[in-house]
C-alpha atoms as a PDB file:
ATOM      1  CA  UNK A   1      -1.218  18.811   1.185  1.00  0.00           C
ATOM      2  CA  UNK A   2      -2.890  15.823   0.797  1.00  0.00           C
ATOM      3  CA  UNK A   3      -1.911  12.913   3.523  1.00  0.00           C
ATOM      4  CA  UNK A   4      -2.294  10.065   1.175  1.00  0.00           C
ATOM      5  CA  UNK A   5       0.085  11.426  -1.295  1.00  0.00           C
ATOM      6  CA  UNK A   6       3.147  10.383   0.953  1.00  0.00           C
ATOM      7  CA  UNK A   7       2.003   7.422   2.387  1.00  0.00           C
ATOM      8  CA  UNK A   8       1.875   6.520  -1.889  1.00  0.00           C
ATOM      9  CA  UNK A   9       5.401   7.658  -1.687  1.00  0.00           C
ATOM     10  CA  UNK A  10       5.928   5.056   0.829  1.00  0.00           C
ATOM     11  CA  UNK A  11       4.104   1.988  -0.697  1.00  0.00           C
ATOM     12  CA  UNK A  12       6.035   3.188  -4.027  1.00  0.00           C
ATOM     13  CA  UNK A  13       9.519   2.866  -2.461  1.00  0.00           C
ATOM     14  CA  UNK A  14       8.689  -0.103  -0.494  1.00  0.00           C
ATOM     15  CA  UNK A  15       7.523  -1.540  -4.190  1.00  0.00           C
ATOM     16  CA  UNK A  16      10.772  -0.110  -6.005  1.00  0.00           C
ATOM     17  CA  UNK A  17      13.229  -2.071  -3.281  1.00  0.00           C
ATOM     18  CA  UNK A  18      11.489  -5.087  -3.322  1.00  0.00           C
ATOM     19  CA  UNK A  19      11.810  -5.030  -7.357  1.00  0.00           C
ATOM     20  CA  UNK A  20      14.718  -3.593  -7.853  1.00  0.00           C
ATOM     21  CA  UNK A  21      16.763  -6.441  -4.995  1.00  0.00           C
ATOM     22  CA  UNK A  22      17.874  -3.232  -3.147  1.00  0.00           C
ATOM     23  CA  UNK A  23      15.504  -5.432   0.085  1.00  0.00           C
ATOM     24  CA  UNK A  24      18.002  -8.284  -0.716  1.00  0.00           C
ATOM     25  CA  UNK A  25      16.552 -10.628   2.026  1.00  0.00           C
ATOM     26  CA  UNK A  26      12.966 -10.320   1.075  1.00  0.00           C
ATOM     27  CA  UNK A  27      14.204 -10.206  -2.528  1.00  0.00           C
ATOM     28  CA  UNK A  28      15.493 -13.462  -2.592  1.00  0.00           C
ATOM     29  CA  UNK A  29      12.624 -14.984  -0.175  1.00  0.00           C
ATOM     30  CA  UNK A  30      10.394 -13.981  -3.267  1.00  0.00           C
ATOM     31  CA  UNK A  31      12.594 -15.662  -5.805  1.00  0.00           C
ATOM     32  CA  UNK A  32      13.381 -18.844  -3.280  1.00  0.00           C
ATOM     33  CA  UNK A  33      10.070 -19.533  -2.786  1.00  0.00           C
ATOM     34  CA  UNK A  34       8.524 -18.386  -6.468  1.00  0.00           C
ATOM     35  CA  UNK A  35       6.881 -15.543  -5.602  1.00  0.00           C
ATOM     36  CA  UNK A  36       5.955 -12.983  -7.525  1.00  0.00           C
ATOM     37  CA  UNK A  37       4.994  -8.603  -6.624  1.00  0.00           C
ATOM     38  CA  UNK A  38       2.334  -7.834  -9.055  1.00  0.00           C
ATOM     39  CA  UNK A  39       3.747  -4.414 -10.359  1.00  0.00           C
ATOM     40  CA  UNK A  40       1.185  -2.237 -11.447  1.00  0.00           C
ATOM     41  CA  UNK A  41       1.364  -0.161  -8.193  1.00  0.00           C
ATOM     42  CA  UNK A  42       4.685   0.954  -9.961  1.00  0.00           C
ATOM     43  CA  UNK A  43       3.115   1.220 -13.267  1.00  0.00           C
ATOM     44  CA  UNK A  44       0.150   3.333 -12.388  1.00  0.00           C
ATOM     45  CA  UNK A  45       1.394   5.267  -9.922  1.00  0.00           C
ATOM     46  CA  UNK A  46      -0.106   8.481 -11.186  1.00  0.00           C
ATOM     47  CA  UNK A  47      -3.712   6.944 -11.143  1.00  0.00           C
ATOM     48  CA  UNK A  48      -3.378   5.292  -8.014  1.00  0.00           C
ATOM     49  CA  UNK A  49      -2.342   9.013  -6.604  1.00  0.00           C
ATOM     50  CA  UNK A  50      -4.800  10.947  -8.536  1.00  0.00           C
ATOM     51  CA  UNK A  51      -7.840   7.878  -7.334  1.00  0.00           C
ATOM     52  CA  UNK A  52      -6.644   8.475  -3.805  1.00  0.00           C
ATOM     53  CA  UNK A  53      -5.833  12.727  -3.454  1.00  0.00           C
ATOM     54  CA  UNK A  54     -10.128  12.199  -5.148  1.00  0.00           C
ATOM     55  CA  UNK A  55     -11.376   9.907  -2.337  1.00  0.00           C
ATOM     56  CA  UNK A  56      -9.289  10.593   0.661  1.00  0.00           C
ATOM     57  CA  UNK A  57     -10.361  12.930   3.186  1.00  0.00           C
ATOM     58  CA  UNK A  58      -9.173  13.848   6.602  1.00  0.00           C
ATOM     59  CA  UNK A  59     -12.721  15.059   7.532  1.00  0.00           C
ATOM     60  CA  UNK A  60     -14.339  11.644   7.190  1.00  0.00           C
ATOM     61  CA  UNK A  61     -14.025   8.462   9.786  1.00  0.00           C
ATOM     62  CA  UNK A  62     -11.570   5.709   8.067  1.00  0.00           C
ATOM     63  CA  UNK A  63     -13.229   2.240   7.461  1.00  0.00           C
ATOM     64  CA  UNK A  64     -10.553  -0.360   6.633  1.00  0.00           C
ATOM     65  CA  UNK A  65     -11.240  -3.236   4.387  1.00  0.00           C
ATOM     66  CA  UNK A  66      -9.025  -6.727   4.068  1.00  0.00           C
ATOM     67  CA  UNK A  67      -8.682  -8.632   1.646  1.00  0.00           C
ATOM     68  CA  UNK A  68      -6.334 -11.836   1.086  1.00  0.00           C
ATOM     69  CA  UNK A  69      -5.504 -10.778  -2.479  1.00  0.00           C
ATOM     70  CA  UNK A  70      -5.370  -8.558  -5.495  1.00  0.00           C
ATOM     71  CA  UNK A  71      -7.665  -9.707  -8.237  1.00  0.00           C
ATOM     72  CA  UNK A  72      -5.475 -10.321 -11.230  1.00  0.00           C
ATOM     73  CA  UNK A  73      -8.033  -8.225 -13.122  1.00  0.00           C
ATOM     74  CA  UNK A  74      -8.812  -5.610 -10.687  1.00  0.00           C
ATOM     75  CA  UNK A  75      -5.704  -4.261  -8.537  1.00  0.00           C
ATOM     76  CA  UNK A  76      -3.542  -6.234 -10.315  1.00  0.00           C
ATOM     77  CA  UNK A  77      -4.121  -4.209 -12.977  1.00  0.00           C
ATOM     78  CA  UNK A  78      -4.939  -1.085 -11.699  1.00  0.00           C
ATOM     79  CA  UNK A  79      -2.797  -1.196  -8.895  1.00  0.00           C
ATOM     80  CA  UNK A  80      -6.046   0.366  -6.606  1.00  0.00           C
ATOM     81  CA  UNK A  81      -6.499  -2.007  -3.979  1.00  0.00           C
ATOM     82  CA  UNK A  82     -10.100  -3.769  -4.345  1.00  0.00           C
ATOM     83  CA  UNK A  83     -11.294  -1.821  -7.959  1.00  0.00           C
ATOM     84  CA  UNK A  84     -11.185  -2.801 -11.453  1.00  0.00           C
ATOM     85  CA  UNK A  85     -10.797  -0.436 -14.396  1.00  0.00           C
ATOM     86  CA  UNK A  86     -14.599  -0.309 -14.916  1.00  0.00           C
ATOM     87  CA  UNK A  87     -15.082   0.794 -11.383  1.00  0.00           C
ATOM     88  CA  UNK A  88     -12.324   3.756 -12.080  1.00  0.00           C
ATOM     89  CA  UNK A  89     -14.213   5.035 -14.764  1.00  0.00           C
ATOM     90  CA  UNK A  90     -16.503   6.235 -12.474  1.00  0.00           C
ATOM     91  CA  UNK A  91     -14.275   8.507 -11.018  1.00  0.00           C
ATOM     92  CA  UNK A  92     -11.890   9.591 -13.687  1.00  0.00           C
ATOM     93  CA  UNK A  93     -13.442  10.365 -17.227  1.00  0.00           C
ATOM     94  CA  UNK A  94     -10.097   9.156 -18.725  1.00  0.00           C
ATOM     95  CA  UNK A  95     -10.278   5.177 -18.312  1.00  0.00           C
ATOM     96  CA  UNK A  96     -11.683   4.163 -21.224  1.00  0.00           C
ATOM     97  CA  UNK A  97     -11.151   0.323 -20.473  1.00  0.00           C
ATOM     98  CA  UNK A  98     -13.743  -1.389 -19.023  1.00  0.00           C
ATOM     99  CA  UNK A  99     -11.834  -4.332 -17.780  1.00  0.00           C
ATOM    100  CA  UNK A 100     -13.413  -5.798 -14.467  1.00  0.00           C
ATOM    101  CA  UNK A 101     -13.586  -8.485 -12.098  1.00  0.00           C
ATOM    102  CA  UNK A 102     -16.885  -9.854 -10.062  1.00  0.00           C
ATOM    103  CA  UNK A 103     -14.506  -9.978  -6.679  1.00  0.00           C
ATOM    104  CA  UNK A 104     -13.709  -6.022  -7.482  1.00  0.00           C
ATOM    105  CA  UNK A 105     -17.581  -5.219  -8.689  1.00  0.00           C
ATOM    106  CA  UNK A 106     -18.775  -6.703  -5.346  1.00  0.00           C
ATOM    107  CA  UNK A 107     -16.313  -5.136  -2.942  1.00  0.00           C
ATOM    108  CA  UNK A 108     -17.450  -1.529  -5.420  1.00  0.00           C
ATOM    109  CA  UNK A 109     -21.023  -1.997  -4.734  1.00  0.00           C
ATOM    110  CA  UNK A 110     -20.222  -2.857  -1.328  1.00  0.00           C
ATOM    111  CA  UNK A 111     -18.348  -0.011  -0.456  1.00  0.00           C
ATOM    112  CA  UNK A 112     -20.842   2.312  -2.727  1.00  0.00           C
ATOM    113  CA  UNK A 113     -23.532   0.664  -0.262  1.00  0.00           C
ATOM    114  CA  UNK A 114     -22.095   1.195   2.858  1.00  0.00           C
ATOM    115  CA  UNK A 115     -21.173   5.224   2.184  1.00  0.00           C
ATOM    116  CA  UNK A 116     -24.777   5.821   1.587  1.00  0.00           C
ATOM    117  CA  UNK A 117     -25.386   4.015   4.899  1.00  0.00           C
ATOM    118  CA  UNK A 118     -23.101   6.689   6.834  1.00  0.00           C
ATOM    119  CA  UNK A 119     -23.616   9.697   4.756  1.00  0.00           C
END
């Protein structure tokens, strides 16, 4: 079995107490302070699995990139950290939007750069 399947399972639970109050104390840090969980992790859980059983691999050394944010356009939509919708069309046939964001087309070619460094 895939490895990133449950850590999903994780992140989706994490998401699902956070949203639903069930993490009362972080629950009502969000609402003292006007915060708000961008939801689309929830929402596209089945992408967000399928993008990561397609790119994850035990085999291959991990890189691990930061970022302060998700784009509103890119993982806040898709719910992939760092890629738009136009990006995962390039991986899944079925994405027919081609909603993107410059932050999440630079980090794309970035990443698309860098694997042909180590390949």
């Amino acid at each position: 079995m895939n490895k990133m399947v449950p850590i999903v399972e994780q992140k989706l639970a994490f998401y699902q107490n956070i949203t639903t109050g069930a993490d009362k104390w972080l629950s009502d840090y969000l609402k003292a302070n006007n915060l708000h969980i961008l939801t689309r992790f929830l929402k596209n859980k089945e992408l967000v699995t399928n993008f990561f059983k397609q790119v994850y691999s035990e085999l291959q050394p991990r890189i691990v990139l930061c970022g302060i944010n998700p784009g509103r356009y890119g993982a806040g939509k898709t719910g992939v950290p760092f890629l738009d919708y136009l990006s995962l069309s390039e991986f899944f046939q079925n994405i027919k939007s081609t909603d993107h964001e410059r932050s999440a087309q630079f980090v794309y070619k970035v990443i698309q750069t860098y694997g042909k460094r180590v390949e």
